[in-house]
PDB file of N, CA and C in Angstrom:
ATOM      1  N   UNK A   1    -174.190 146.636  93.986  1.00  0.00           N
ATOM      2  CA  UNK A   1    -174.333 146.464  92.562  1.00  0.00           C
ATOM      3  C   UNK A   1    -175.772 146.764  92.168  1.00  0.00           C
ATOM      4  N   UNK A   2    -175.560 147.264  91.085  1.00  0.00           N
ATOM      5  CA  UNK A   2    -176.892 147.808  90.243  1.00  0.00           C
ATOM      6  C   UNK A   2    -177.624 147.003  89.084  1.00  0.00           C
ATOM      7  N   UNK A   3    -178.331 146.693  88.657  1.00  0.00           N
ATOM      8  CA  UNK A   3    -178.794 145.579  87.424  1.00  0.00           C
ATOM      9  C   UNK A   3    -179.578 146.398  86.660  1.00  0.00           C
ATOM     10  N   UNK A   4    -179.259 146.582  85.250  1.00  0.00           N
ATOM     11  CA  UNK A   4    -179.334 147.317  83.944  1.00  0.00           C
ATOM     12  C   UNK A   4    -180.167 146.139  83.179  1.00  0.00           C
ATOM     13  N   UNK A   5    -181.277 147.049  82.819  1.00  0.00           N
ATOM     14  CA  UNK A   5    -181.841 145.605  82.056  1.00  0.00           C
ATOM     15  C   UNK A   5    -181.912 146.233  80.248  1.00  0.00           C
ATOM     16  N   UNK A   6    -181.028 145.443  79.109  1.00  0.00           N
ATOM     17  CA  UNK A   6    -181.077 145.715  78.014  1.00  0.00           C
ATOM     18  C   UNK A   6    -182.140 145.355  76.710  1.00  0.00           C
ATOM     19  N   UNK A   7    -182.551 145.830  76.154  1.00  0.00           N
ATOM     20  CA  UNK A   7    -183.164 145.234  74.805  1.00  0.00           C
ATOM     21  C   UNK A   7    -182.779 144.983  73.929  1.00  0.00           C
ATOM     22  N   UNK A   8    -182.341 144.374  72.928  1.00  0.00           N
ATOM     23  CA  UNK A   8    -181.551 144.127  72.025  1.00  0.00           C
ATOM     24  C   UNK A   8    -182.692 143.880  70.760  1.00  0.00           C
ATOM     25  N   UNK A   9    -182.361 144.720  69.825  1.00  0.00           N
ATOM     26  CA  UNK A   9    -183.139 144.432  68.548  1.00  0.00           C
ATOM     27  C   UNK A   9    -182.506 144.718  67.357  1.00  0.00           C
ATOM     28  N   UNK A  10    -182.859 144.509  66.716  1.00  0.00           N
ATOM     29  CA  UNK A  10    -182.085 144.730  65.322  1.00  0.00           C
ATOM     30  C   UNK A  10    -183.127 145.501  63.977  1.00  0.00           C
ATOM     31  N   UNK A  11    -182.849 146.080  63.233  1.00  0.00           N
ATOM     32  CA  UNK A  11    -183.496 147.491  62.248  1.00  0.00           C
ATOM     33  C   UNK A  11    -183.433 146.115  61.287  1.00  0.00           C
ATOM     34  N   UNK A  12    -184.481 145.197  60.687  1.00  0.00           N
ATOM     35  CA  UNK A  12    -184.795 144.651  59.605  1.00  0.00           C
ATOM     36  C   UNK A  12    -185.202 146.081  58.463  1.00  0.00           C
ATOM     37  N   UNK A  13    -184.414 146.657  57.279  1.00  0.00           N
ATOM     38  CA  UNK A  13    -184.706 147.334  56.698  1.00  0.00           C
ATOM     39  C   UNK A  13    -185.449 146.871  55.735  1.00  0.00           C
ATOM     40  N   UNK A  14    -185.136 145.484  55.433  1.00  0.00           N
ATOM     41  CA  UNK A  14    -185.792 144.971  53.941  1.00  0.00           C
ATOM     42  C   UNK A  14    -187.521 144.976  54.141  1.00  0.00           C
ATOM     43  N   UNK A  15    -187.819 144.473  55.287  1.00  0.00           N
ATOM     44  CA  UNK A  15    -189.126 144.379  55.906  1.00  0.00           C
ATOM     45  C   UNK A  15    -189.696 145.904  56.137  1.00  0.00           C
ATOM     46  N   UNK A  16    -188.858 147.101  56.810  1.00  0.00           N
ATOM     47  CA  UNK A  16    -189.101 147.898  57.801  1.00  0.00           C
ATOM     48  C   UNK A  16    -189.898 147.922  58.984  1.00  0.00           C
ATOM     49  N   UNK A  17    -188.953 146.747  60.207  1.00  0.00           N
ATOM     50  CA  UNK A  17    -189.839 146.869  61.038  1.00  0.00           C
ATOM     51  C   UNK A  17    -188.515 146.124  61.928  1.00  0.00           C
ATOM     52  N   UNK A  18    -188.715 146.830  63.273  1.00  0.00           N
ATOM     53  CA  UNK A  18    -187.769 145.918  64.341  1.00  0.00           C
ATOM     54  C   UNK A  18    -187.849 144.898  64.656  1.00  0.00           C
ATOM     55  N   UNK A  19    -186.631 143.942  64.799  1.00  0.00           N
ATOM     56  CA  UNK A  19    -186.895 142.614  65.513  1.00  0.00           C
ATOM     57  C   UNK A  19    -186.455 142.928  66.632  1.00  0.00           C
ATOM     58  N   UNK A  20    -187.275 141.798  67.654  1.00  0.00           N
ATOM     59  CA  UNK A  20    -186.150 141.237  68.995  1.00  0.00           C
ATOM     60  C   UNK A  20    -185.492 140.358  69.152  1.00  0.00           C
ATOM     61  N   UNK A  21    -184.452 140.554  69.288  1.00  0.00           N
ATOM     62  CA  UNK A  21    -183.347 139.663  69.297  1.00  0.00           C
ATOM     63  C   UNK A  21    -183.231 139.053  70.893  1.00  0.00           C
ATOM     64  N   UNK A  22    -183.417 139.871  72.092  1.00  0.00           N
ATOM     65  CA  UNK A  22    -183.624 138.993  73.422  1.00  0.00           C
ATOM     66  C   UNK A  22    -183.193 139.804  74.422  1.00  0.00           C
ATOM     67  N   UNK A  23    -183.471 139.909  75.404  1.00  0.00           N
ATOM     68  CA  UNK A  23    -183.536 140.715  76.533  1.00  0.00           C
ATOM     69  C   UNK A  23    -181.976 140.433  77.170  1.00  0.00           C
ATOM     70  N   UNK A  24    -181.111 141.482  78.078  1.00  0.00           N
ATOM     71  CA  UNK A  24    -180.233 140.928  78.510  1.00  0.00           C
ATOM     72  C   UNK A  24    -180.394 141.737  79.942  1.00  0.00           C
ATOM     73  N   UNK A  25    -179.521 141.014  81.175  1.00  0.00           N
ATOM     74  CA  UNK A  25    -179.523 141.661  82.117  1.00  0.00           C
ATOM     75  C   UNK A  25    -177.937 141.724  82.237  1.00  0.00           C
ATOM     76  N   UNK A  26    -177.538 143.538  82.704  1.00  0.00           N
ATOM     77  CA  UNK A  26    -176.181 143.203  83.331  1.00  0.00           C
ATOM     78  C   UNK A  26    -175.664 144.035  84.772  1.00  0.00           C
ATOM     79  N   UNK A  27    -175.341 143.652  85.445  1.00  0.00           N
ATOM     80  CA  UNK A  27    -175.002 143.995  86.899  1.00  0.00           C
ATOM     81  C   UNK A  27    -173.816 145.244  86.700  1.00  0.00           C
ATOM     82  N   UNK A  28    -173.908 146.243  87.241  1.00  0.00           N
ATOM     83  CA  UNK A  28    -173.151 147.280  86.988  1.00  0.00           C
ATOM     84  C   UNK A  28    -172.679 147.333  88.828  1.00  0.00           C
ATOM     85  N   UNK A  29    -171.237 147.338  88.830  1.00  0.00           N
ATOM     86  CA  UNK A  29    -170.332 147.603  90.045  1.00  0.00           C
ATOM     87  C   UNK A  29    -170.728 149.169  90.653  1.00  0.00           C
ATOM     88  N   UNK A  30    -170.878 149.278  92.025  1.00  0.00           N
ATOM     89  CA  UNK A  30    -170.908 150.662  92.423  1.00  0.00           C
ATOM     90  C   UNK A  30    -169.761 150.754  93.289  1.00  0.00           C
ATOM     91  N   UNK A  31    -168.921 149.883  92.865  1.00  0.00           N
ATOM     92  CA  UNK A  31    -167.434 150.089  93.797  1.00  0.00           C
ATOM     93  C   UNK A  31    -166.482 148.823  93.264  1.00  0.00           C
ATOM     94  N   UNK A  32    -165.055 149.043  93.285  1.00  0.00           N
ATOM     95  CA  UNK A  32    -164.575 147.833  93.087  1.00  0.00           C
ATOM     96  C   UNK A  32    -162.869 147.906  94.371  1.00  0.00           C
ATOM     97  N   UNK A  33    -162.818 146.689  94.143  1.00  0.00           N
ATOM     98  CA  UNK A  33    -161.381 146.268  95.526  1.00  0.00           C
ATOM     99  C   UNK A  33    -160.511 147.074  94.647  1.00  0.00           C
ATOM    100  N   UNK A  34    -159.378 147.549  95.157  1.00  0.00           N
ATOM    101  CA  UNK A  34    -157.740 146.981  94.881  1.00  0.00           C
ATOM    102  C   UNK A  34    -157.514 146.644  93.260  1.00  0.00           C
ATOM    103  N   UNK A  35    -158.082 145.210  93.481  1.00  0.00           N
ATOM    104  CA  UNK A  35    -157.461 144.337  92.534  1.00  0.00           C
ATOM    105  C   UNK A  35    -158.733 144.304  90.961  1.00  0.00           C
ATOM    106  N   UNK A  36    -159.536 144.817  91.461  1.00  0.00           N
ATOM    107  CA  UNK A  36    -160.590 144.911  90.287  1.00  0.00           C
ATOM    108  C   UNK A  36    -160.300 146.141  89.850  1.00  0.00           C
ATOM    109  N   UNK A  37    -159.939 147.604  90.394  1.00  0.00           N
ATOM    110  CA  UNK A  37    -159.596 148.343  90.210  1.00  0.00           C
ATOM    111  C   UNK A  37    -158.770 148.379  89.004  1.00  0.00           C
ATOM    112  N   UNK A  38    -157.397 147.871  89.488  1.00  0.00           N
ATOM    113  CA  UNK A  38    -156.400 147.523  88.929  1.00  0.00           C
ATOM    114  C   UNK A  38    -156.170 146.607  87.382  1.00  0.00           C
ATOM    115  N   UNK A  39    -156.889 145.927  87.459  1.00  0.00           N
ATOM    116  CA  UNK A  39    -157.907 145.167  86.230  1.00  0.00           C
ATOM    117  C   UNK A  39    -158.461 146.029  85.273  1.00  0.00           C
ATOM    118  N   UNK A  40    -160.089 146.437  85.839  1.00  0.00           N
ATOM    119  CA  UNK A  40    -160.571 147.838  84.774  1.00  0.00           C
ATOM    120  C   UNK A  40    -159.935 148.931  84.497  1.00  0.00           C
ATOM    121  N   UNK A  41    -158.893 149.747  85.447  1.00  0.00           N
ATOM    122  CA  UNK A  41    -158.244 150.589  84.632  1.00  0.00           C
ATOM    123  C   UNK A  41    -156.575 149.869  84.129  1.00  0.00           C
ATOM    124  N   UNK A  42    -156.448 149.624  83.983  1.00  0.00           N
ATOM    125  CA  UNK A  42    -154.819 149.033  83.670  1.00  0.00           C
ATOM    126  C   UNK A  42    -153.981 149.335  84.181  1.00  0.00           C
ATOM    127  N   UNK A  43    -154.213 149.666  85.514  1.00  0.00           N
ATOM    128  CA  UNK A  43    -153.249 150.395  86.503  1.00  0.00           C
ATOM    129  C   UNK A  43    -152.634 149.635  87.216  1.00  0.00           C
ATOM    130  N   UNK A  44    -151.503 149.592  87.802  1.00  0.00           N
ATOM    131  CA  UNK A  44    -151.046 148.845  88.527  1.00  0.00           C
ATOM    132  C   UNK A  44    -151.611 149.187  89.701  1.00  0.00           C
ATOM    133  N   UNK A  45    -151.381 148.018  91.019  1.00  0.00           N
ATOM    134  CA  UNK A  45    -152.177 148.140  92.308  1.00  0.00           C
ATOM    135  C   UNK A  45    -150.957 149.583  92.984  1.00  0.00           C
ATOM    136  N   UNK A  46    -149.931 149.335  92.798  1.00  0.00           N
ATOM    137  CA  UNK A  46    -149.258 150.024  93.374  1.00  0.00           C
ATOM    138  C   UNK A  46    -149.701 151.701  92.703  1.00  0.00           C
ATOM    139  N   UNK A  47    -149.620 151.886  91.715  1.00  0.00           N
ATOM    140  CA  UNK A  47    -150.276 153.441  90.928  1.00  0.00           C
ATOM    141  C   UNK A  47    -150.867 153.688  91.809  1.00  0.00           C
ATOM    142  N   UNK A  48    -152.400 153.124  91.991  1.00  0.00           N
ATOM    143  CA  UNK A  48    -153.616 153.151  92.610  1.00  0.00           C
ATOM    144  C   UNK A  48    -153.470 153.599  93.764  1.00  0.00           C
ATOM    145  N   UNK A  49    -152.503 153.050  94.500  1.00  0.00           N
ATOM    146  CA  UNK A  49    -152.050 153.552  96.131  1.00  0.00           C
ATOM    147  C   UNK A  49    -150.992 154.892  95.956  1.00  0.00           C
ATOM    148  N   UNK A  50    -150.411 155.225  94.554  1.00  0.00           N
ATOM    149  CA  UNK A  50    -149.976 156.605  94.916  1.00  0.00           C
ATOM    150  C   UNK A  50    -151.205 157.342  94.221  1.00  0.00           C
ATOM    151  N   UNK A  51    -151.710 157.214  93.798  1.00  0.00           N
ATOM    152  CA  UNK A  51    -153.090 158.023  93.561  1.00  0.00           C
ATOM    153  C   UNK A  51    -153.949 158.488  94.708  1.00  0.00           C
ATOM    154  N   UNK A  52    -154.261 157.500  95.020  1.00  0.00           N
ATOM    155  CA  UNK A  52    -154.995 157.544  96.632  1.00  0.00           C
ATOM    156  C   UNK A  52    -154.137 158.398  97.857  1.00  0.00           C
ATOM    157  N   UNK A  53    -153.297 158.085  97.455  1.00  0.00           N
ATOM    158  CA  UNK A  53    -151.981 159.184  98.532  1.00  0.00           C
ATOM    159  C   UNK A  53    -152.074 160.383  98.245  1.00  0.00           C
ATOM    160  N   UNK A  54    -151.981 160.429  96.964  1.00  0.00           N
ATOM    161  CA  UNK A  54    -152.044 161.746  96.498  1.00  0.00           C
ATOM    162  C   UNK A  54    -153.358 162.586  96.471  1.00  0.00           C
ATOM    163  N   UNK A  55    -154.307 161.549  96.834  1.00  0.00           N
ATOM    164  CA  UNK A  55    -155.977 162.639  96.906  1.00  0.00           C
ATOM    165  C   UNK A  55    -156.251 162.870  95.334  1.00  0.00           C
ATOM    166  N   UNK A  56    -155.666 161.869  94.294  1.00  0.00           N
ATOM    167  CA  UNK A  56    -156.058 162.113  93.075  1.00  0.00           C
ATOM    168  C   UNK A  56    -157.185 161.292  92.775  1.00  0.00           C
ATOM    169  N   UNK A  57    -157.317 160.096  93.546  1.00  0.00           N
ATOM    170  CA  UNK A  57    -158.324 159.140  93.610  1.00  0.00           C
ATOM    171  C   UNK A  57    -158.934 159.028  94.776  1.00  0.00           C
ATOM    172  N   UNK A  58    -160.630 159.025  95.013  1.00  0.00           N
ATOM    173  CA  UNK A  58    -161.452 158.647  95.775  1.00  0.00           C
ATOM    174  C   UNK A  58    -161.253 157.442  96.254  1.00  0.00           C
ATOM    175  N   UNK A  59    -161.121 157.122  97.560  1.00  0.00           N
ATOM    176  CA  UNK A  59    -161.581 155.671  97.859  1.00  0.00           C
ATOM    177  C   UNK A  59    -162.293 155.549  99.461  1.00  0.00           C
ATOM    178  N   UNK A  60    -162.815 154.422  99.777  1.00  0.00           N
ATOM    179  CA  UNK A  60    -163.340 154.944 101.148  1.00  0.00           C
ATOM    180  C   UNK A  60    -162.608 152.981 101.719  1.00  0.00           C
ATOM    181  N   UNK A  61    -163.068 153.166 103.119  1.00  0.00           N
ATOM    182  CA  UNK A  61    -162.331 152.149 103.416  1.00  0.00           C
ATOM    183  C   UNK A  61    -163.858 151.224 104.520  1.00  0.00           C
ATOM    184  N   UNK A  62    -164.339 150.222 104.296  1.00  0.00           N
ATOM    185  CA  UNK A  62    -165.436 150.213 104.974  1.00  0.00           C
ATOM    186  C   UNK A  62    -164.681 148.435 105.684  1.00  0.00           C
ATOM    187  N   UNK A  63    -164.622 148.292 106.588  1.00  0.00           N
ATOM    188  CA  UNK A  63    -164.234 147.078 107.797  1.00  0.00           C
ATOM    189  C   UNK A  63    -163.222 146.533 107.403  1.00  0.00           C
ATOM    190  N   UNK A  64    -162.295 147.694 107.390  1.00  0.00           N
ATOM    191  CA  UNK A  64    -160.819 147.383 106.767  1.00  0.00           C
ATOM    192  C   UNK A  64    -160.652 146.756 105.135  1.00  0.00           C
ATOM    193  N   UNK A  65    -161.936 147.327 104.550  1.00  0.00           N
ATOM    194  CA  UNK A  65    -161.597 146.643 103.059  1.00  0.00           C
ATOM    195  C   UNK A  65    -161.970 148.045 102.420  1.00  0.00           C
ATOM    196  N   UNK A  66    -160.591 148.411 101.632  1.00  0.00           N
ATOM    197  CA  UNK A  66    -160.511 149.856 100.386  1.00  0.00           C
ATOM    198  C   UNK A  66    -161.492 149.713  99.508  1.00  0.00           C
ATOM    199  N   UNK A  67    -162.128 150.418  98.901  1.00  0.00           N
ATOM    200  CA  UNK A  67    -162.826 150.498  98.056  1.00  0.00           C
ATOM    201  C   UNK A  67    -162.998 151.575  97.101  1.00  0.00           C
ATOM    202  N   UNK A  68    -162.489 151.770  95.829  1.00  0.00           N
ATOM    203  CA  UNK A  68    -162.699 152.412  95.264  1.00  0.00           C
ATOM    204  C   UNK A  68    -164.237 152.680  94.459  1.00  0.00           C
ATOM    205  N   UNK A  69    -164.843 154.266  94.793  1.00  0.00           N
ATOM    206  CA  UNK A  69    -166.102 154.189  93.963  1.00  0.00           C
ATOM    207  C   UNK A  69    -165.799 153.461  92.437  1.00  0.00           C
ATOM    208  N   UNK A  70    -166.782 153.656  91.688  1.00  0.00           N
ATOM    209  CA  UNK A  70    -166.853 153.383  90.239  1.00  0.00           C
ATOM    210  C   UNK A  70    -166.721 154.865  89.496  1.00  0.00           C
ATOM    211  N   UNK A  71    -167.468 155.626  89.998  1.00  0.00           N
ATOM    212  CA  UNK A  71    -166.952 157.117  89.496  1.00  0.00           C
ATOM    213  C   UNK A  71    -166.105 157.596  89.669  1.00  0.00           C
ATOM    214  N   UNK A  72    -165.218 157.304  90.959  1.00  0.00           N
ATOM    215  CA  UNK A  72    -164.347 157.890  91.339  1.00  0.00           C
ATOM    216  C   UNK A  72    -163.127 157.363  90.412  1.00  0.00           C
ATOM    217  N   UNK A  73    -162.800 155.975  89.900  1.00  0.00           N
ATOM    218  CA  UNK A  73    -162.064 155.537  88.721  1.00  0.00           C
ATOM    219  C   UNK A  73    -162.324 156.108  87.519  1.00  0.00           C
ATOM    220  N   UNK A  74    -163.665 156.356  86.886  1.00  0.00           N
ATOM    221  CA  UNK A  74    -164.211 157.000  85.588  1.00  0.00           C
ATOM    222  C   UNK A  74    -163.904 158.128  85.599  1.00  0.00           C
ATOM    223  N   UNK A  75    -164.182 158.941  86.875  1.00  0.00           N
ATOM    224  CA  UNK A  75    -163.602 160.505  86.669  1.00  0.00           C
ATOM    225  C   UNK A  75    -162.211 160.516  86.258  1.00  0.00           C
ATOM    226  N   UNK A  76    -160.711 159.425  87.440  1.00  0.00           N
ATOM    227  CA  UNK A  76    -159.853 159.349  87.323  1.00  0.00           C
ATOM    228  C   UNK A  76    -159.227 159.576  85.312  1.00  0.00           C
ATOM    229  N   UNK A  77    -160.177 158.450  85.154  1.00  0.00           N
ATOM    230  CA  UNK A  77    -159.730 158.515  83.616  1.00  0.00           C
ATOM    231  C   UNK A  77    -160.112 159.630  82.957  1.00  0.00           C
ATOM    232  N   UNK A  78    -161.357 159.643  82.670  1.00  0.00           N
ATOM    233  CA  UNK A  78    -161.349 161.173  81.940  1.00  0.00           C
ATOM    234  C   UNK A  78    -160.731 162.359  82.412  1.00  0.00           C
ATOM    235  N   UNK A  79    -160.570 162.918  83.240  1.00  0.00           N
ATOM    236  CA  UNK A  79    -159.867 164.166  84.036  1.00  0.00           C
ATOM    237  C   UNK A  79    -158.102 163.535  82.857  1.00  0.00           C
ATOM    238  N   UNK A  80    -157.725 162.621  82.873  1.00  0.00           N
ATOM    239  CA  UNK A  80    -156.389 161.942  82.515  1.00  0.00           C
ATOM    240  C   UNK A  80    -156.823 162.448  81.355  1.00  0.00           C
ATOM    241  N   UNK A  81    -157.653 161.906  80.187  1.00  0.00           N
ATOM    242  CA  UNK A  81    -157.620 162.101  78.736  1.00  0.00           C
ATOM    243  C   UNK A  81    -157.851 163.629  78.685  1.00  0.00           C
ATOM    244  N   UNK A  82    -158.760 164.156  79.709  1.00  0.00           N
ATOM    245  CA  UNK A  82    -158.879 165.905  78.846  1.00  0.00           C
ATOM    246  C   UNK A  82    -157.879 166.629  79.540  1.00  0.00           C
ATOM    247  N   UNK A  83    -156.926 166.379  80.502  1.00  0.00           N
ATOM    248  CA  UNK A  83    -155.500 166.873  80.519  1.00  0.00           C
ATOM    249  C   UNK A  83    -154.339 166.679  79.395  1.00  0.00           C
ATOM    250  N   UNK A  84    -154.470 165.467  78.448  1.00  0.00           N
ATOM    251  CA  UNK A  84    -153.313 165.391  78.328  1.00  0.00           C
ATOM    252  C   UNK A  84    -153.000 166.114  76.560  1.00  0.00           C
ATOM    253  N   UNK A  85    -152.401 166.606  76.669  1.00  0.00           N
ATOM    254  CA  UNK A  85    -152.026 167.808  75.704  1.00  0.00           C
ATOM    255  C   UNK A  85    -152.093 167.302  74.144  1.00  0.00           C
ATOM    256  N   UNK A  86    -151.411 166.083  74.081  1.00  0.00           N
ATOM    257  CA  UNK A  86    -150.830 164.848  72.918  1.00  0.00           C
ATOM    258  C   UNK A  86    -151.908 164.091  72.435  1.00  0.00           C
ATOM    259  N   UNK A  87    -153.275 164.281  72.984  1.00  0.00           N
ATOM    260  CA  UNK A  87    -154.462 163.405  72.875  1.00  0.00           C
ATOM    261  C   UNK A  87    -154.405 163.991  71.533  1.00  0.00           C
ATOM    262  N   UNK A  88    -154.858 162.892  70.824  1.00  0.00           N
ATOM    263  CA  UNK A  88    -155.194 162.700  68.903  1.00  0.00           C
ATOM    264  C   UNK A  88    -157.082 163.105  69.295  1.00  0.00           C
ATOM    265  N   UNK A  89    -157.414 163.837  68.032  1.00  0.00           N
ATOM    266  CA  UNK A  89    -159.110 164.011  67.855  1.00  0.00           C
ATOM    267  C   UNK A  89    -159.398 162.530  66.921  1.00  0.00           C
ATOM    268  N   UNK A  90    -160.751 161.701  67.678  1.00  0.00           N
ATOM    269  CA  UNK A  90    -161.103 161.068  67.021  1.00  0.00           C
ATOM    270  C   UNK A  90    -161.410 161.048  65.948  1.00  0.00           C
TER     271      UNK A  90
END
């Protein structure tokens, strides 16, 4: 895991001048199980394992525990939205 550190401020226009509103820290995944997988994309665990069968999804397997990258799910999805024909323009 990776740690992203945020600033948070806000555009006071009446004043013209930024506030700070407060620092945040957040931990970014560089891999997730199975079941976290399955969670962030809305996939079922079982999908996930014909994905992985199929070489449509990355995963590596490190002391008998699967692991899917984090890119390797993000690609999953986008590659999905700019295939699919029926996609609406925002």
């Amino acid at each position: 895991m990776t740690d992203q550190c945020w600033v948070v401020h806000h555009l006071d226009q009446a004043h013209n001048r930024v506030r700070l509103i407060g620092v945040m820290s957040v931990t970014v995944k560089i891999s997730y199980s199975i079941p976290e997988a399955a969670e962030a994309s809305s996939l079922s665990r079982s999908m996930l394992f014909d994905l992985i069968r199929a070489g449509e999804l990355d995963s590596v397997k490190v002391r008998g525990r699967r692991l899917i990258p984090a890119e390797a799910l993000h690609r999953l999805v986008s590659q999905t939205r700019d295939d699919c024909p029926n996609r609406r323009a925002a």
